[in-house]
Protein backbone atom coordinates (compact mmCIF):
# COMPACT_ATOMS: atom_id res chain seq x y z
CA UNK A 1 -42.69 147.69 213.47
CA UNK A 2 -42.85 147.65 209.97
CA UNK A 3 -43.81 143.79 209.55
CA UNK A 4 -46.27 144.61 212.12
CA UNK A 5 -47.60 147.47 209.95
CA UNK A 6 -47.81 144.58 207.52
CA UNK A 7 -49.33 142.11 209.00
CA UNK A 8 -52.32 144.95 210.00
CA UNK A 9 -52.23 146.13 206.56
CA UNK A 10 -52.75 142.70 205.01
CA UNK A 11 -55.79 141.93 208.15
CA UNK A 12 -57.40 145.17 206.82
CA UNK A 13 -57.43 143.77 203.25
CA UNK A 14 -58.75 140.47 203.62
CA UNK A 15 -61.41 141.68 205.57
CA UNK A 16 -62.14 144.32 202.94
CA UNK A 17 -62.08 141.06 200.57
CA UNK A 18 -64.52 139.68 202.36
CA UNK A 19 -67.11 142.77 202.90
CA UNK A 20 -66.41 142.96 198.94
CA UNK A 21 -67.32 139.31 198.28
CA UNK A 22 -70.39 139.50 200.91
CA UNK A 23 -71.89 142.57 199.09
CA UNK A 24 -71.67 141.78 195.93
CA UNK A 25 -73.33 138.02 196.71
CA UNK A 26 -76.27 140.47 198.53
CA UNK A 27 -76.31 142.46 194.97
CA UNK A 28 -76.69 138.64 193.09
CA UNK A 29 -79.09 137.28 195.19
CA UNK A 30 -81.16 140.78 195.00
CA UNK A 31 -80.98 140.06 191.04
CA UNK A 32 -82.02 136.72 190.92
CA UNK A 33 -85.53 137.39 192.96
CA UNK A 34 -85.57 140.41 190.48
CA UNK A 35 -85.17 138.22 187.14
CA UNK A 36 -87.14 135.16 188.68
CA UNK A 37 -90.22 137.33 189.82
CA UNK A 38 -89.95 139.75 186.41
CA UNK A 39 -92.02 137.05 184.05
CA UNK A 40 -94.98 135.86 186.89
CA UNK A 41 -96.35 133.00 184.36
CA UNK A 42 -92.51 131.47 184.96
CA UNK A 43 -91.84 132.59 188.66
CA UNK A 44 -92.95 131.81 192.24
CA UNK A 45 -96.04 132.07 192.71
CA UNK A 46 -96.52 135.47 195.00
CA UNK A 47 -99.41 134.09 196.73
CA UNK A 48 -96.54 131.39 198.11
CA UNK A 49 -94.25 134.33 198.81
CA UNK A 50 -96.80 135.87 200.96
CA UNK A 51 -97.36 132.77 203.00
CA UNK A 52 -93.71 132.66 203.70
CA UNK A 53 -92.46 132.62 207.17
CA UNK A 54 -88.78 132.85 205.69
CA UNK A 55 -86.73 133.21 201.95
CA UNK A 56 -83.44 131.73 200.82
CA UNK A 57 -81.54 132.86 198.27
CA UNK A 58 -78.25 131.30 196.57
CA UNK A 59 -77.25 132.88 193.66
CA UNK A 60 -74.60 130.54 192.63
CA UNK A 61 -74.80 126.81 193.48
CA UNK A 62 -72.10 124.50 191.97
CA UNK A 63 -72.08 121.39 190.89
CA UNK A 64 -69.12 119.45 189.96
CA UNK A 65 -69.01 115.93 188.91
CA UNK A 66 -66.77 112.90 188.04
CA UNK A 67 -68.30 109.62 188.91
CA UNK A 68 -69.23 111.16 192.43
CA UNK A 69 -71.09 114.41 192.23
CA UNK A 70 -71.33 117.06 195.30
CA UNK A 71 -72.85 120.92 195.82
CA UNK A 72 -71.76 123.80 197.46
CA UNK A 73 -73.35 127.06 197.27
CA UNK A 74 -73.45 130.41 199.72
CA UNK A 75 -76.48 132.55 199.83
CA UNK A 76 -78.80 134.57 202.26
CA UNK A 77 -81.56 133.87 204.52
CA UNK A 78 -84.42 137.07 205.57
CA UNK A 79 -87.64 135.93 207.54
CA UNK A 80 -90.58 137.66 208.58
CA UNK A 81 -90.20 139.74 211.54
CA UNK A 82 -92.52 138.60 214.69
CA UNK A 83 -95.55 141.28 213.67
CA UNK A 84 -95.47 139.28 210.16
CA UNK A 85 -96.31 142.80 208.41
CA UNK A 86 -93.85 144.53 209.69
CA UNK A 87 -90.92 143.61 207.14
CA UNK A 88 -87.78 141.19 207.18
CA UNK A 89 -85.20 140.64 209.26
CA UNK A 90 -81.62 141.41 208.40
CA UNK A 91 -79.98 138.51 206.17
CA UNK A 92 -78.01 136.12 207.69
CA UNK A 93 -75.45 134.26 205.59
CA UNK A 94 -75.88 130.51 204.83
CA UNK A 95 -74.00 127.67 203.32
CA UNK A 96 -75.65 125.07 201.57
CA UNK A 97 -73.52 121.67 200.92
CA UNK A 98 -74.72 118.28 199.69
CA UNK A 99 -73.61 114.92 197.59
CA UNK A 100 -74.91 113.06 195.02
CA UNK A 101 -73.49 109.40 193.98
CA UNK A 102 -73.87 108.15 190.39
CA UNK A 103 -72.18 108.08 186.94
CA UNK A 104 -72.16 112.21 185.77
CA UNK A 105 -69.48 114.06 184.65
CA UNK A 106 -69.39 117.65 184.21
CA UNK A 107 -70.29 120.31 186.26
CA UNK A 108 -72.91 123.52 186.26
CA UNK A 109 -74.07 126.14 188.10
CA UNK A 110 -77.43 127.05 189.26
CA UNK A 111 -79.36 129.94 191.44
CA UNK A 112 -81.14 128.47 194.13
CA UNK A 113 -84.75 130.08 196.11
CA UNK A 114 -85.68 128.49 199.15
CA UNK A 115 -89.18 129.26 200.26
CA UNK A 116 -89.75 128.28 204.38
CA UNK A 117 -93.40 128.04 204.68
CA UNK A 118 -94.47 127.59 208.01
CA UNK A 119 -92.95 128.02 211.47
CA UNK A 120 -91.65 124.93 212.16
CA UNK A 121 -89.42 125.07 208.65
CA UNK A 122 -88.19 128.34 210.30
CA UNK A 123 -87.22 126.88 213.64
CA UNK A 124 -84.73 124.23 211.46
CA UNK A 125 -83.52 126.96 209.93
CA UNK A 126 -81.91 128.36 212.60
CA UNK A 127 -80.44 125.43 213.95
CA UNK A 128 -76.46 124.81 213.65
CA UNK A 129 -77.24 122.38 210.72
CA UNK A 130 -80.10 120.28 209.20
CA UNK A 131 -80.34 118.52 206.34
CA UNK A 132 -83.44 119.11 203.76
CA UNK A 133 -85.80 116.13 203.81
CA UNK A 134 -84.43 114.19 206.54
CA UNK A 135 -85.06 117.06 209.35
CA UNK A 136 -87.67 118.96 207.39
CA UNK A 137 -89.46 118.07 204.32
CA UNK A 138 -88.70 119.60 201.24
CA UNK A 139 -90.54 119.76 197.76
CA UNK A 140 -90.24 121.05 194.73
CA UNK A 141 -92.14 124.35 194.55
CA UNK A 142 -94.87 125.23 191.50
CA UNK A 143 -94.13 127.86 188.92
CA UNK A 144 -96.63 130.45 187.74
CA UNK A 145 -99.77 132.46 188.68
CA UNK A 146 -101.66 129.27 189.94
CA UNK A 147 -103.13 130.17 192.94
CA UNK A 148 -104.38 126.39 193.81
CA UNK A 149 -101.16 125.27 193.36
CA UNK A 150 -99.77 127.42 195.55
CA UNK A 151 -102.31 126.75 198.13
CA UNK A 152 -101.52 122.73 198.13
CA UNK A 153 -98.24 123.02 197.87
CA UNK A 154 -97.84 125.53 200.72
CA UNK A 155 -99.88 122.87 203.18
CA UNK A 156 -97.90 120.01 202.23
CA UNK A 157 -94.25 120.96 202.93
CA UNK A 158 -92.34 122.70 205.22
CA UNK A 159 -89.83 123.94 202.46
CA UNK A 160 -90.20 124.58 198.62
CA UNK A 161 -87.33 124.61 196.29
CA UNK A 162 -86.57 126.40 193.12
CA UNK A 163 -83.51 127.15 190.83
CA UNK A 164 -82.64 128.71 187.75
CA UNK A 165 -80.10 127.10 185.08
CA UNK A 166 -78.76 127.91 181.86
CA UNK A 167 -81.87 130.47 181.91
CA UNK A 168 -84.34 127.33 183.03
CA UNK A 169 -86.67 128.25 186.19
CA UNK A 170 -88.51 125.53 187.94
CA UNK A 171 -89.38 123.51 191.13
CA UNK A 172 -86.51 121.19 192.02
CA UNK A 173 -86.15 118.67 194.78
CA UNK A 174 -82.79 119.17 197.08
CA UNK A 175 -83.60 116.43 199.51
CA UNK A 176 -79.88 115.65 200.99
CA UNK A 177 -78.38 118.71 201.08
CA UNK A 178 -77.75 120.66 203.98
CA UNK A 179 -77.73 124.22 205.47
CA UNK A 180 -76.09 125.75 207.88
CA UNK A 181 -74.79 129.66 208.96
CA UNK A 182 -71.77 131.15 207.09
CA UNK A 183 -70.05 133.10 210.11
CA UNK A 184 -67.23 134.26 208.19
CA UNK A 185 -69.41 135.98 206.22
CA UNK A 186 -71.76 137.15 208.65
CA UNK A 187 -68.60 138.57 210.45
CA UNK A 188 -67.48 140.72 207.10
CA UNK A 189 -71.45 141.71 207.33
CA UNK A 190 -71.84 142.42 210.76
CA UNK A 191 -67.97 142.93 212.61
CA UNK A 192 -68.63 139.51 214.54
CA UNK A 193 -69.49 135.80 213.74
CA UNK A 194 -72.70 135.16 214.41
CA UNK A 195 -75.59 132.45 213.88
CA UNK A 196 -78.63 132.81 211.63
CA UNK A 197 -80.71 132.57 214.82
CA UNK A 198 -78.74 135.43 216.73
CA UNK A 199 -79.38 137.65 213.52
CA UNK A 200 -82.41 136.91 212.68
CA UNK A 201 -84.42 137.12 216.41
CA UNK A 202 -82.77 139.78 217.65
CA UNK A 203 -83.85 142.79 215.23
CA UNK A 204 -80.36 143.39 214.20
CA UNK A 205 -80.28 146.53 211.93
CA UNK A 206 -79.46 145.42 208.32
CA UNK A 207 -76.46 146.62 207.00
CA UNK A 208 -76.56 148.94 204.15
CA UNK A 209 -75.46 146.00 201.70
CA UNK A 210 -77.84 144.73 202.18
CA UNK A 211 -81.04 147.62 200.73
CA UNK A 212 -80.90 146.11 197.60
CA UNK A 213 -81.74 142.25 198.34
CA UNK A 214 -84.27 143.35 201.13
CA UNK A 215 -86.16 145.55 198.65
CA UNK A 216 -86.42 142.64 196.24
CA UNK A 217 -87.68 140.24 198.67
CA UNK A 218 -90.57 142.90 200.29
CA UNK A 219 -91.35 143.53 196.32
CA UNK A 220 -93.20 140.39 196.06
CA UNK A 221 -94.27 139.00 199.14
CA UNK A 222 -96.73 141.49 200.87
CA UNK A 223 -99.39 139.80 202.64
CA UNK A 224 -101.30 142.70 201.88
CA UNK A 225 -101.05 142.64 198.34
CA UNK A 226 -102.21 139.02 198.24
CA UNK A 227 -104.93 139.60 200.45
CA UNK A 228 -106.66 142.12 197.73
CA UNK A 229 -106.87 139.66 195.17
């Protein structure tokens, strides 16, 4: 009985690891749209926020390097409920994983904003796995107010990508990596491993971690708010 006890004791407290680790990645990824959208002549453009169908967040990718370089970051994904005024959709977590070859050593860290643009971005997304730019292209997304930037670059690609190092914003290319759902997490979130697609289209009440992020997100992409200007 009492290695039983244990065992149930020890269950309780990875899981409450987990829920830890899963709320306070909600609370980073809630301050990096904060700090990106706080200077607008440096951020996403909210003109391209409006437009989009679905948001990625990773507040910590990783990059470590010796003569062969790879990625690995976990984040959040919220789209657009079906109305498309209505709000987001609960976040579902994500993993994003990719490789480089070539001479680098070192490593860093970077945040990491995925904009989906269009429906068809958001119908990879919630596929098993896909890989940016060979399932779905993927550009580098335009910083600032510029409205006809925004504009082109929203019709040309089904995914824009941004990230923040070292206290550098700007558009990056991540052709090569690739997402897919983080059900571990999703299960401290949620009480059951899920897929981005079963949280996402089903309405799924958010949890209460995550207020914070979804507050950020809404901030700065209201279609109606872009509409007035």
């Amino acid at each position: 009985m009492y290695v039983l006890c244990l065992l149930f004791l020890s269950a309780l407290t990875a899981f409450g690891a987990d829920l830890k680790d899963a709320t306070e990645r909600l609370d980073a990824a809630a301050d990096v749209m904060k700090e990106i959208m706080a200077v607008p002549e440096k951020g996403i453009p909210e003109d391209l926020l409006a437009k989009a169908n679905c948001v990625v967040v990773v507040p910590s990718l990783k990059k470590g390097a010796f003569i062969v370089g790879a990625q690995y970051g976990r984040g959040f994904v919220t789209c657009r409920k079906e109305s498309g005024r209505a709000g987001w959709s609960a976040p579902a977590a994500i993993r994003i994983e990719g490789g480089s070859v070539g001479f680098q050593i070192g490593g860093q860290e970077s945040e990491v904003v995925l904009l989906v643009m269009n429906e068809k971005g958001a119908e990879r997304l919630m596929s098993t796995k896909f890989t940016l730019g060979a399932e779905g292209s993927v550009a580098a997304g335009p910083v600032g107010r510029n409205t006809q930037a925004a504009t082109d670059a929203g019709m040309k690609a089904e995914i824009l990508s941004y990230s923040r190092s070292r206290g550098v914003f700007a558009g990056i290319s991540l052709t090569g990596a690739t997402l897919r759902p983080d059900e571990d997490v999703n299960q401290a979130l949620y009480g059951k491993k899920l897929t981005t697609k079963e949280i996402v289209e089903t309405n799924m009440k958010p949890p209460a971690a995550a207020t914070k992020f979804l507050a950020e997100v809404t901030r700065h992409s209201s279609r109606e708010k872009a509409a007035d200007r």
